[in-house]
N, C-alpha and C. Protein backbone atom coordinates (compact mmCIF):
# COMPACT_ATOMS: atom_id res chain seq x y z
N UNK A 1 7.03 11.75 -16.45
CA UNK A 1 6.54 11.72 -17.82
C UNK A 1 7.22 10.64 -18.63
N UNK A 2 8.51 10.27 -18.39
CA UNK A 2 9.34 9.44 -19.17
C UNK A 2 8.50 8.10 -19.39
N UNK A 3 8.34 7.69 -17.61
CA UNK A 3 7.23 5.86 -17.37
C UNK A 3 6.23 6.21 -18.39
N UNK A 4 5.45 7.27 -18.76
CA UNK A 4 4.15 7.00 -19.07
C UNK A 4 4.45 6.95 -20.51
N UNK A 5 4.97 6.41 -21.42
CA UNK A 5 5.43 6.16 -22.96
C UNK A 5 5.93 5.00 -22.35
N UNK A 6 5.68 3.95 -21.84
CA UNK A 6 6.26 2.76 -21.24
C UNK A 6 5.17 1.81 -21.50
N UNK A 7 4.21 1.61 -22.30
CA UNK A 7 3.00 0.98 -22.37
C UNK A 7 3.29 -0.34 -21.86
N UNK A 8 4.26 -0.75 -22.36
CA UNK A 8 4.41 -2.06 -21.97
C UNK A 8 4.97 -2.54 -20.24
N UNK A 9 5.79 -1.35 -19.54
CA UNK A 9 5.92 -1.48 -18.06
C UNK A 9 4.56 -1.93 -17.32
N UNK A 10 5.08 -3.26 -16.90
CA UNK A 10 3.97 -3.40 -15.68
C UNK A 10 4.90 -3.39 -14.36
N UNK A 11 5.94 -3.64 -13.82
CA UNK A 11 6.35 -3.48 -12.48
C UNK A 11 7.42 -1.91 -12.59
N UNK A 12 7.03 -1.77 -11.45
CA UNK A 12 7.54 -0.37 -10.82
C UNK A 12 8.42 -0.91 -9.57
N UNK A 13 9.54 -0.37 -9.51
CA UNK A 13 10.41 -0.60 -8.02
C UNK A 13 11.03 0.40 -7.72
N UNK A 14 10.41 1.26 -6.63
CA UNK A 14 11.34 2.70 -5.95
C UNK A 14 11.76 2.23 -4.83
N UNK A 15 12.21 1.43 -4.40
CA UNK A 15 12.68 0.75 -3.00
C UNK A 15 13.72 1.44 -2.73
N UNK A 16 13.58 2.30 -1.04
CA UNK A 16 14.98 3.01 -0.80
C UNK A 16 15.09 4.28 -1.70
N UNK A 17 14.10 4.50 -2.50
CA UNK A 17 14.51 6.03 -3.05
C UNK A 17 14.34 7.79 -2.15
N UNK A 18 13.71 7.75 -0.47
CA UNK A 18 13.44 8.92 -0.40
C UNK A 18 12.80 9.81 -0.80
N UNK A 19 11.62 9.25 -1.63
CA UNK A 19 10.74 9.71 -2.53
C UNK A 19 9.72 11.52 -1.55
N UNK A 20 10.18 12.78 -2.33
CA UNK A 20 9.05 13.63 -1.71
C UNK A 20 8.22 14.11 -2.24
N UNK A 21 7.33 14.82 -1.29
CA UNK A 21 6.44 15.09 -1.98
C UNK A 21 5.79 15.10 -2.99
N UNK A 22 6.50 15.86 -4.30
CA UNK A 22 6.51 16.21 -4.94
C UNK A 22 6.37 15.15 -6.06
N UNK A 23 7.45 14.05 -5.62
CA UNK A 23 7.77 12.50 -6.57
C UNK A 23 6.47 11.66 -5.92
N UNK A 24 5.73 11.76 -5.14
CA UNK A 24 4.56 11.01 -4.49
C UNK A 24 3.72 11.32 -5.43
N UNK A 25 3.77 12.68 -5.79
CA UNK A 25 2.65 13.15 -6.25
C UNK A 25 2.91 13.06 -7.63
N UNK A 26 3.45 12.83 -8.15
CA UNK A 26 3.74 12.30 -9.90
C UNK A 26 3.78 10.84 -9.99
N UNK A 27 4.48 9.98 -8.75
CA UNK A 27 3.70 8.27 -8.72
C UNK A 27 2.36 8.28 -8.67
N UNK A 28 1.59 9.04 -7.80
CA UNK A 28 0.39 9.02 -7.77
C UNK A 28 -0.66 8.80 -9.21
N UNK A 29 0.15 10.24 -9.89
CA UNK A 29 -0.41 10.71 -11.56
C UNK A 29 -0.09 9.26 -12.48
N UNK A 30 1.30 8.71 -12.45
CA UNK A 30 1.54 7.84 -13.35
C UNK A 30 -0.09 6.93 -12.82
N UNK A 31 0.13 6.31 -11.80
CA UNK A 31 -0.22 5.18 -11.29
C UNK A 31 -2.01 5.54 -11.78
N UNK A 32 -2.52 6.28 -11.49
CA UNK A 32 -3.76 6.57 -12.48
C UNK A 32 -4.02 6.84 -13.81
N UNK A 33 -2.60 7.37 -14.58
CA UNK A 33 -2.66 7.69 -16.10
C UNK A 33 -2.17 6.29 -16.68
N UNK A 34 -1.82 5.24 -16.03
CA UNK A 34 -1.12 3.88 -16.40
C UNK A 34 -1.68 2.75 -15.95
N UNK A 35 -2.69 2.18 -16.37
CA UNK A 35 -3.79 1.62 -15.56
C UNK A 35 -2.73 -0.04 -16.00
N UNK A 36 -1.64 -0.02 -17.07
CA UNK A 36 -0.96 -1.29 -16.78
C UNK A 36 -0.12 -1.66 -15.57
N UNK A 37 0.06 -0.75 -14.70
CA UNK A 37 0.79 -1.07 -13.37
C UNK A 37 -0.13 -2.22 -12.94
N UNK A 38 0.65 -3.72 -12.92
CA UNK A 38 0.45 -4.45 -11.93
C UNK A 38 1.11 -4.72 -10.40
N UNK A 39 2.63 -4.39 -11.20
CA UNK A 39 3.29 -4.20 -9.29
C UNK A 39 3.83 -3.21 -8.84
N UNK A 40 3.66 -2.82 -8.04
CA UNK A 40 4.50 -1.63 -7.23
C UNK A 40 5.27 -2.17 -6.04
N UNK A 41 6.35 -1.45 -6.25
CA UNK A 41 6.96 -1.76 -4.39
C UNK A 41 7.76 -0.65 -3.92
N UNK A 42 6.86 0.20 -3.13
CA UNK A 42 7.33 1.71 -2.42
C UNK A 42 7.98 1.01 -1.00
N UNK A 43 8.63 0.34 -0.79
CA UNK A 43 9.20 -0.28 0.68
C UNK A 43 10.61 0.74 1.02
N UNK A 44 10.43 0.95 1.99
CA UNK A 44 11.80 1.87 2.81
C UNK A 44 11.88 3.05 2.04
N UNK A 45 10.76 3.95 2.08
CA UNK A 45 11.04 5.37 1.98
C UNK A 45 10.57 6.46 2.69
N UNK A 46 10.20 5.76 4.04
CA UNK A 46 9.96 6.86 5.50
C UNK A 46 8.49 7.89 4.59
N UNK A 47 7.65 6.78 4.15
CA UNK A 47 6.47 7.77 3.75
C UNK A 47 5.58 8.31 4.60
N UNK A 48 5.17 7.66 5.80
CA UNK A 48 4.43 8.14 6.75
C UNK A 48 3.42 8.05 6.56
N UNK A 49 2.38 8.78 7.31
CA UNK A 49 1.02 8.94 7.27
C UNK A 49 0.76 9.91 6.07
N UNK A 50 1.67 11.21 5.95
CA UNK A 50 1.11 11.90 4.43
C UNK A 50 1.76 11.87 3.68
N UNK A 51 3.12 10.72 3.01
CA UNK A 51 2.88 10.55 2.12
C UNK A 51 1.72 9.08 1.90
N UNK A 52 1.30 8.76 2.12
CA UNK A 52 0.48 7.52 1.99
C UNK A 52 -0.79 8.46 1.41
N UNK A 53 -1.25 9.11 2.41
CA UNK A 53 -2.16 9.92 1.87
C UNK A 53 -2.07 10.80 0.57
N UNK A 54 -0.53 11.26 0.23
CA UNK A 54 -0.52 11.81 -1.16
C UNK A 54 -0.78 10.50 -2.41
N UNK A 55 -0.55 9.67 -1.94
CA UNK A 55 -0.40 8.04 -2.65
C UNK A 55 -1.53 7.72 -3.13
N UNK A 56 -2.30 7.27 -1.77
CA UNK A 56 -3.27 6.52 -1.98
C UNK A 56 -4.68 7.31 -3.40
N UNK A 57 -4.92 8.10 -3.57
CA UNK A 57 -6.01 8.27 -4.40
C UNK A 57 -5.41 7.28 -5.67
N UNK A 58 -3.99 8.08 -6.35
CA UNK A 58 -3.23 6.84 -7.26
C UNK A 58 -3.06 5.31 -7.25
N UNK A 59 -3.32 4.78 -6.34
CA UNK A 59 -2.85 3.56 -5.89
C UNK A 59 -4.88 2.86 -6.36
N UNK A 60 -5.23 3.46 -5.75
CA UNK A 60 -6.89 3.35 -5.72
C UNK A 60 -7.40 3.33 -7.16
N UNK A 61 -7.09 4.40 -7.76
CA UNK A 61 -7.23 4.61 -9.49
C UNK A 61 -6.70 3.75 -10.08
N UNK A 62 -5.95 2.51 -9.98
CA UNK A 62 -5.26 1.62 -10.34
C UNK A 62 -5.79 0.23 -9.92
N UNK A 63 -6.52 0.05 -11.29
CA UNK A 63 -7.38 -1.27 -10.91
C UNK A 63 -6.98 -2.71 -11.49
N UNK A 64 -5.60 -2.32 -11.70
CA UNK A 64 -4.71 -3.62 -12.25
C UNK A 64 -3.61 -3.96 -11.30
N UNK A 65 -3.18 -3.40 -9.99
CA UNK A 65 -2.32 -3.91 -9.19
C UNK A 65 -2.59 -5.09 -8.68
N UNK A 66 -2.08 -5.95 -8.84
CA UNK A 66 -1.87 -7.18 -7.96
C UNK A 66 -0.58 -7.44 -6.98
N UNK A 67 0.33 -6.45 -7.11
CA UNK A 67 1.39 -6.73 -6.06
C UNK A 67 1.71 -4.88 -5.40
N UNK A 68 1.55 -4.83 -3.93
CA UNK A 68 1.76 -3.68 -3.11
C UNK A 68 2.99 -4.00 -2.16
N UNK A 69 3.94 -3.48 -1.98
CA UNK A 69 4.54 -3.36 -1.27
C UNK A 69 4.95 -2.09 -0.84
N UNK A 70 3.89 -1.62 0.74
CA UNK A 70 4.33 -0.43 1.41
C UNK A 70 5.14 -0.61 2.34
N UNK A 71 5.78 -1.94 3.21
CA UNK A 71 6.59 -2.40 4.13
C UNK A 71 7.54 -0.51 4.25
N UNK A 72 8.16 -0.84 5.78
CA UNK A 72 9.00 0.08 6.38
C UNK A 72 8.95 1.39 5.99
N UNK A 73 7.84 1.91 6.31
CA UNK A 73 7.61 3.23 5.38
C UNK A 73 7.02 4.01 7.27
N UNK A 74 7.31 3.60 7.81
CA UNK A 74 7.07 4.27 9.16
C UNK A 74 5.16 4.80 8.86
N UNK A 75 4.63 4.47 8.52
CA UNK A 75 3.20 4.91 8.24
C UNK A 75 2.54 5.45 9.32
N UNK A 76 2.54 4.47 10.86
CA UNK A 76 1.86 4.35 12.17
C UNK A 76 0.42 4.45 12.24
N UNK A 77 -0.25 4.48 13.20
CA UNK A 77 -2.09 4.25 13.01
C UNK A 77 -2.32 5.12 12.65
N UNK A 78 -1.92 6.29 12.53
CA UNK A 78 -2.82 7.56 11.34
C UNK A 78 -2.83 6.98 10.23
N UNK A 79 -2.16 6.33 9.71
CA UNK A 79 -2.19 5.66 8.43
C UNK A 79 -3.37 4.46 8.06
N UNK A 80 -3.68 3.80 8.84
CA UNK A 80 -4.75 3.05 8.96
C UNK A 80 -5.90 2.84 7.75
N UNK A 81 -6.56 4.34 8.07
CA UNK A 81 -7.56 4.48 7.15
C UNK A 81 -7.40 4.83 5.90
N UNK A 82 -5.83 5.18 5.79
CA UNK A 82 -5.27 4.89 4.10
C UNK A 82 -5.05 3.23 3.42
N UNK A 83 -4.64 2.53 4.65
CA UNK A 83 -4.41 1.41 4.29
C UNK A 83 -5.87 0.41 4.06
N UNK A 84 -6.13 0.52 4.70
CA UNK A 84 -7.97 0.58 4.44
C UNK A 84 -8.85 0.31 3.14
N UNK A 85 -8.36 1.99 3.00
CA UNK A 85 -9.02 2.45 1.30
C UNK A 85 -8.10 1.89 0.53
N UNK A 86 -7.02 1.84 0.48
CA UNK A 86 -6.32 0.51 -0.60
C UNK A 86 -6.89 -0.47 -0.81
N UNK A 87 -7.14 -1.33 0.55
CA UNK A 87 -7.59 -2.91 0.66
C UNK A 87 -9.01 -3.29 0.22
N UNK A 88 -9.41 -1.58 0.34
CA UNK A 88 -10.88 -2.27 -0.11
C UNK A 88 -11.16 -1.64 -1.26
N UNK A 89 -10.38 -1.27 -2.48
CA UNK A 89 -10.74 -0.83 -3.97
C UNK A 89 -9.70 -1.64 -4.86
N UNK A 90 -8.64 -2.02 -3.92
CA UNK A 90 -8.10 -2.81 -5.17
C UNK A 90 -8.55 -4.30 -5.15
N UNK A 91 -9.31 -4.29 -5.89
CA UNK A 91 -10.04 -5.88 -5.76
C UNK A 91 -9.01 -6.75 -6.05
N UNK A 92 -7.88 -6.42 -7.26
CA UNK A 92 -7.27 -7.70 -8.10
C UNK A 92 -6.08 -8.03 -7.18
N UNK A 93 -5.40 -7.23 -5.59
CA UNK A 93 -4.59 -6.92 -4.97
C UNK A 93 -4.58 -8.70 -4.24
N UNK A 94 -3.57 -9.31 -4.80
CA UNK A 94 -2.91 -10.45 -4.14
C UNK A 94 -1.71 -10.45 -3.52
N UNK A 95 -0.91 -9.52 -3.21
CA UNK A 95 0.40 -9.70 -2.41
C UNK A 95 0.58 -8.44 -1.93
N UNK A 96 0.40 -7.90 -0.81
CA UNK A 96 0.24 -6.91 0.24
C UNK A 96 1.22 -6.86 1.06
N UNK A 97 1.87 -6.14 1.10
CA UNK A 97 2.96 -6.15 2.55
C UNK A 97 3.05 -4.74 3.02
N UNK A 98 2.66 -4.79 4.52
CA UNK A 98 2.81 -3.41 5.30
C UNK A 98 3.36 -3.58 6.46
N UNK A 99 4.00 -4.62 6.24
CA UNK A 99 5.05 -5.00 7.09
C UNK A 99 5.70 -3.78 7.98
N UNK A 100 6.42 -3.75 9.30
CA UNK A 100 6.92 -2.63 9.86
C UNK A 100 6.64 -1.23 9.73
N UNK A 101 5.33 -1.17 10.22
CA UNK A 101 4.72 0.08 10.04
C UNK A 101 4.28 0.50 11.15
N UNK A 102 4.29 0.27 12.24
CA UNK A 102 3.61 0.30 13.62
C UNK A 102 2.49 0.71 13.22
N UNK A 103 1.83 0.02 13.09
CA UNK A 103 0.39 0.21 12.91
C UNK A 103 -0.49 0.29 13.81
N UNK A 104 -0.23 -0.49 14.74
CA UNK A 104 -0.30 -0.90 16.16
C UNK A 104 -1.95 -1.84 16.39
N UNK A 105 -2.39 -2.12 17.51
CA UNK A 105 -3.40 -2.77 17.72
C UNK A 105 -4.42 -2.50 17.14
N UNK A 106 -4.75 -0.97 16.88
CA UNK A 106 -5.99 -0.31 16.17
C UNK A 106 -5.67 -0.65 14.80
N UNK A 107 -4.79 0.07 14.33
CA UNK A 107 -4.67 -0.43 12.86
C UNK A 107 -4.85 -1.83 12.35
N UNK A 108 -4.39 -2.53 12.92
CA UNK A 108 -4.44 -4.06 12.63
C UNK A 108 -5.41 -4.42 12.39
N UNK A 109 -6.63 -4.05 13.90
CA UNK A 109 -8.08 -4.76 13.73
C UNK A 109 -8.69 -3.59 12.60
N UNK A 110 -8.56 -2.69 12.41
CA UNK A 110 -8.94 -2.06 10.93
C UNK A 110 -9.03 -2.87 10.01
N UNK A 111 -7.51 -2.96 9.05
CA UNK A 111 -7.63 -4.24 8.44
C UNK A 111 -7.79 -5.32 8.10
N UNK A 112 -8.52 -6.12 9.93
CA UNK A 112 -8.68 -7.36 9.95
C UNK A 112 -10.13 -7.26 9.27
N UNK A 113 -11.06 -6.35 9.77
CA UNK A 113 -12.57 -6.09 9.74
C UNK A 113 -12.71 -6.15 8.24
N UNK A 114 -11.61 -5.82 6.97
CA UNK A 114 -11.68 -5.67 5.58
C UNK A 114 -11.95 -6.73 5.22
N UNK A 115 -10.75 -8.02 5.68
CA UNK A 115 -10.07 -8.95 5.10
C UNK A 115 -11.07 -9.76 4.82
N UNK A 116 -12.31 -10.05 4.77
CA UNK A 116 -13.20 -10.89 4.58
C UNK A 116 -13.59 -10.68 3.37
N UNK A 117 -13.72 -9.23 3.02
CA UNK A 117 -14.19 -8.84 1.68
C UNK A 117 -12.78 -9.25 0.57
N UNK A 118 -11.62 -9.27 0.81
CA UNK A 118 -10.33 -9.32 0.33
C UNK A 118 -9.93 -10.61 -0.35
N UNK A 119 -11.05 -11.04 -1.17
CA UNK A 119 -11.41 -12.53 -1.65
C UNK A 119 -9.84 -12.71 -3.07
N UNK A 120 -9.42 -11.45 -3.02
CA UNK A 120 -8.21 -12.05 -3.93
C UNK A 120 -6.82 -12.33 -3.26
N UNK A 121 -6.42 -11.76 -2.27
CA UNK A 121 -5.07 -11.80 -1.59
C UNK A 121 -5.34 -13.02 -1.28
N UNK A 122 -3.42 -13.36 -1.47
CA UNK A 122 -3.31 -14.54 -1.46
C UNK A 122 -2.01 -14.72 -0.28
N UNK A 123 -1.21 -13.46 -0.03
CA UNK A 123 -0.55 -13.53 0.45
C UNK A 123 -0.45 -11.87 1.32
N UNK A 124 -0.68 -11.58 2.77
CA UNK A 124 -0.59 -10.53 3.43
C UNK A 124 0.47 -10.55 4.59
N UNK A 125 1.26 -9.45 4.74
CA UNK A 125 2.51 -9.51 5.63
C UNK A 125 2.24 -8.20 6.72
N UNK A 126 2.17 -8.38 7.93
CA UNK A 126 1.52 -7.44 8.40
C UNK A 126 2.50 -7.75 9.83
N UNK A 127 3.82 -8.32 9.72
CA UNK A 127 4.42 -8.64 10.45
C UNK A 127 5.27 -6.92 10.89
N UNK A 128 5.56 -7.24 12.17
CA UNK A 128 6.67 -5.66 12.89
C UNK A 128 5.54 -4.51 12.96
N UNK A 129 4.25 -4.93 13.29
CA UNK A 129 3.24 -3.81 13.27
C UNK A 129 3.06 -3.61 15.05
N UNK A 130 3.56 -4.61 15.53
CA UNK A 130 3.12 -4.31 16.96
C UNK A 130 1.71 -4.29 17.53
N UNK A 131 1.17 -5.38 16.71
CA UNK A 131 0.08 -5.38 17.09
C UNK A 131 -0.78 -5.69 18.27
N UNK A 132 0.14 -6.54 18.83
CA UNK A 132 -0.75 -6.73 20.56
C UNK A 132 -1.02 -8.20 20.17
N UNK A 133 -1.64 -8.59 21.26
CA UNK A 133 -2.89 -9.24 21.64
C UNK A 133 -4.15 -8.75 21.21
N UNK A 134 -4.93 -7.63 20.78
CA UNK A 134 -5.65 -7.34 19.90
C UNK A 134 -5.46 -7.48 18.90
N UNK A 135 -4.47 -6.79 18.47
CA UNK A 135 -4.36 -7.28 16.73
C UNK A 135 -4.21 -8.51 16.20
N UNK A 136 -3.59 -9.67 16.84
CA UNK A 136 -3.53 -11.19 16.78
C UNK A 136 -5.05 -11.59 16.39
N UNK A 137 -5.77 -11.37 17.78
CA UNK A 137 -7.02 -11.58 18.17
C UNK A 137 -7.61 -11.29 16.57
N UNK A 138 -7.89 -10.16 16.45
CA UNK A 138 -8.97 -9.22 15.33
C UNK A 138 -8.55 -10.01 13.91
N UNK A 139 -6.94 -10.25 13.81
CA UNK A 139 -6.80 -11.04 12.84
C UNK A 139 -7.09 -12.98 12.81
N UNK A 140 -7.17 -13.16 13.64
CA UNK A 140 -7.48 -14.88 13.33
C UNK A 140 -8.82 -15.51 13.71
């Protein structure tokens, strides 16, 4: 409740906080009741596949982000189709990193199949995903 009397906050940084449940689910609320969030960076808080999923509707409701950083959040290919629905509602989204997420070969070509529509990113980090030789492939 404190952020949201913050009119003027546009970057957010929980990097390394251990964020649960519970705090997912009130980033979530800000991040839709605060449509000035342009950056976020949730990097290194072992979110996984459900917290991403507690995330993402918030992240989505937020049509002013231009900077994401989910890097090292252990996500893995269940996560995929969260990362997905990010890439393809935040139109204004120019700096993406999901860096070290094992995403693995499937996930990768998921997000490669988006990236065409993804006419604003300017910069995507999709490095430590383990993607294969498929995922290379699907991406270039």
């Amino acid at each position: 409740q404190a952020l949201q009397g913050l009119s003027l906050l546009t970057r957010l940084k929980l990097q390394h906080c251990q964020l649960g449940q519970e705090a997912l689910e009130s980033v979530g609320v800000l991040l839709s009741a605060c449509p000035q969030y342009q950056a976020l960076d949730l990097s290194r808080n072992s979110l996984r596949e459900e917290g991403l999923r507690i995330l993402s509707p918030g992240i989505v409701a937020n049509s002013t982000l231009t900077y994401l950083d989910l890097s090292d959040n252990a996500l893995g290919a269940a996560a995929a189709g969260h990362v997905c629905s990010i890439l393809s509602s935040c139109s204004r989204l120019k700096n993406f990193n999901v860096s070290r997420n094992a995403l693995g070969p499937e996930g990768i070509e998921a997000v490669a199949r988006l990236l065409p529509r993804c006419s604003s990113l300017s910069s995507l980090d999709l490095s430590g995903n383990a993607m294969g030789s498929a995922g290379a492939k699907a991406i270039s």
